[in-house]
Protein backbone atom coordinates (compact mmCIF):
# COMPACT_ATOMS: atom_id res chain seq x y z
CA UNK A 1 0.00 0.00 0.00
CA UNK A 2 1.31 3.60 -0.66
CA UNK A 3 1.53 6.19 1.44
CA UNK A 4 1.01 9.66 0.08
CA UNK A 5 2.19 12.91 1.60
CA UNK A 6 -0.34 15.50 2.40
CA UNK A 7 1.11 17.55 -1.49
CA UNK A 8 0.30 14.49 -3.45
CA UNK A 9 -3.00 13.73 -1.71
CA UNK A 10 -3.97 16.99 -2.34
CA UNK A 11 -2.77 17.26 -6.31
CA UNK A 12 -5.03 14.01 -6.28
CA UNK A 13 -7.97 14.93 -5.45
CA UNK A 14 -7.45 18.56 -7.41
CA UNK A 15 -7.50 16.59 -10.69
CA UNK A 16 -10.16 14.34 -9.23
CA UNK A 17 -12.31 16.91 -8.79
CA UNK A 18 -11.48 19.10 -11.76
CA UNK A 19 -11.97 16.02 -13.87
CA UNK A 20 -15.31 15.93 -11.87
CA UNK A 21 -16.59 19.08 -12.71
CA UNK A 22 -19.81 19.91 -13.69
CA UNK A 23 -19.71 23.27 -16.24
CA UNK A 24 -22.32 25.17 -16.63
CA UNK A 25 -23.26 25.39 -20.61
CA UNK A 26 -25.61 24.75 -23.01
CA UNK A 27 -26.95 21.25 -23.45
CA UNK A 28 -29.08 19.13 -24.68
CA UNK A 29 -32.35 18.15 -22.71
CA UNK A 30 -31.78 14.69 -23.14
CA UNK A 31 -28.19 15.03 -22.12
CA UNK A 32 -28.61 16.90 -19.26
CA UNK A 33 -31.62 14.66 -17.89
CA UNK A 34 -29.13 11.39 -17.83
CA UNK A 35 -26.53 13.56 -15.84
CA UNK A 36 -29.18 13.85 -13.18
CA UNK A 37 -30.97 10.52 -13.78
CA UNK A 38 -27.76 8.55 -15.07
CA UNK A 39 -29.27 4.76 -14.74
CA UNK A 40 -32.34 5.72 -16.77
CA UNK A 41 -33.16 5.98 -20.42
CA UNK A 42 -32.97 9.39 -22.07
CA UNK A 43 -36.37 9.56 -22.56
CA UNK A 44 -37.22 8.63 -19.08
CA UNK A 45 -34.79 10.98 -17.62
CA UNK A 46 -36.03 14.06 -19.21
CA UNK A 47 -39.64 13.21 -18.22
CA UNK A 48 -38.25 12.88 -14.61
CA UNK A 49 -36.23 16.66 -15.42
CA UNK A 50 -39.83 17.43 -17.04
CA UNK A 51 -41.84 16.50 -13.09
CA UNK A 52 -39.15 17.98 -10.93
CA UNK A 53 -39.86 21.00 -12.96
CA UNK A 54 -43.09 21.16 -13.22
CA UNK A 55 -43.72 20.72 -9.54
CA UNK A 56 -41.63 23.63 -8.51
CA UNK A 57 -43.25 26.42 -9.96
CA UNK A 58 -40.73 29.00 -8.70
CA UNK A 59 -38.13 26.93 -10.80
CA UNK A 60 -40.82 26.57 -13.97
CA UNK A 61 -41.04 30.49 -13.91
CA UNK A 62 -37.78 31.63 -13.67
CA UNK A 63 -36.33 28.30 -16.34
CA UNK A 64 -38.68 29.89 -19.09
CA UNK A 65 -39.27 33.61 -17.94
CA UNK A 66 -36.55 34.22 -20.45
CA UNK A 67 -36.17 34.42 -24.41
CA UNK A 68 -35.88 30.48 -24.70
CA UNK A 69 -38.98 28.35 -25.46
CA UNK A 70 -40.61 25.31 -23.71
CA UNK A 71 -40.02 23.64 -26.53
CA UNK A 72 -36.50 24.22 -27.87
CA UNK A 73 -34.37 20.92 -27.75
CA UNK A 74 -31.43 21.93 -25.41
CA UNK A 75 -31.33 24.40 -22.28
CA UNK A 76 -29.55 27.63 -22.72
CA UNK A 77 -26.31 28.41 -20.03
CA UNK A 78 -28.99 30.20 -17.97
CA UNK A 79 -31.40 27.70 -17.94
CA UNK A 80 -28.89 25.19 -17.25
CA UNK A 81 -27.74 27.85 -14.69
CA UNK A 82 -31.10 27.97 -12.77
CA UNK A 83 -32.02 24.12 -12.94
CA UNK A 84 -28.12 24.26 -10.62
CA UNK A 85 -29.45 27.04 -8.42
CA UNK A 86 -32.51 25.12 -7.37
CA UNK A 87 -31.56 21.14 -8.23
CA UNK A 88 -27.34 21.35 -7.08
CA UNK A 89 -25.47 20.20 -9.40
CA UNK A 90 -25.65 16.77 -11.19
């Protein structure tokens, strides 16, 4: 077993976590849905995204308050940035 001083533990779990990191962008629906559902189908993960939604309505307002539409196939960096501010991150 190896031993790591404190420096290497600490560069280790720096590129863990970088590597980890969840960026706020644009993305797909679909896409987005499996990083939040990740053992269901697309489909089924973006109708769970689609409840969670739906049943906050604070979150439902402010997601499509703005210029994007209900139906447009990805969410825009704010959308993506509000779904964060109320659901953490994936």
């Amino acid at each position: 077993m190896k031993k790591y001083t404190s420096s290497e533990a600490a560069s280790s779990e720096d590129s863990e976590s970088a590597a980890c990191r969840f960026e706020i962008k644009a993305y797909l629906k679909s896409d987005l849905a499996l990083l939040y559902f990740p053992c269901l189908s697309a489909e089924a993960a973006f109708r769970k995204l689609r409840r969670w939604v739906n049943f906050n309505p604070s979150l439902h307002h402010e997601l499509y308050e703005g210029p994007e539409g209900k139906n447009d196939q990805i969410f825009s960096k704010r959308q993506v940035a509000v779904l964060v501010k109320y659901l953490d991150e994936p």
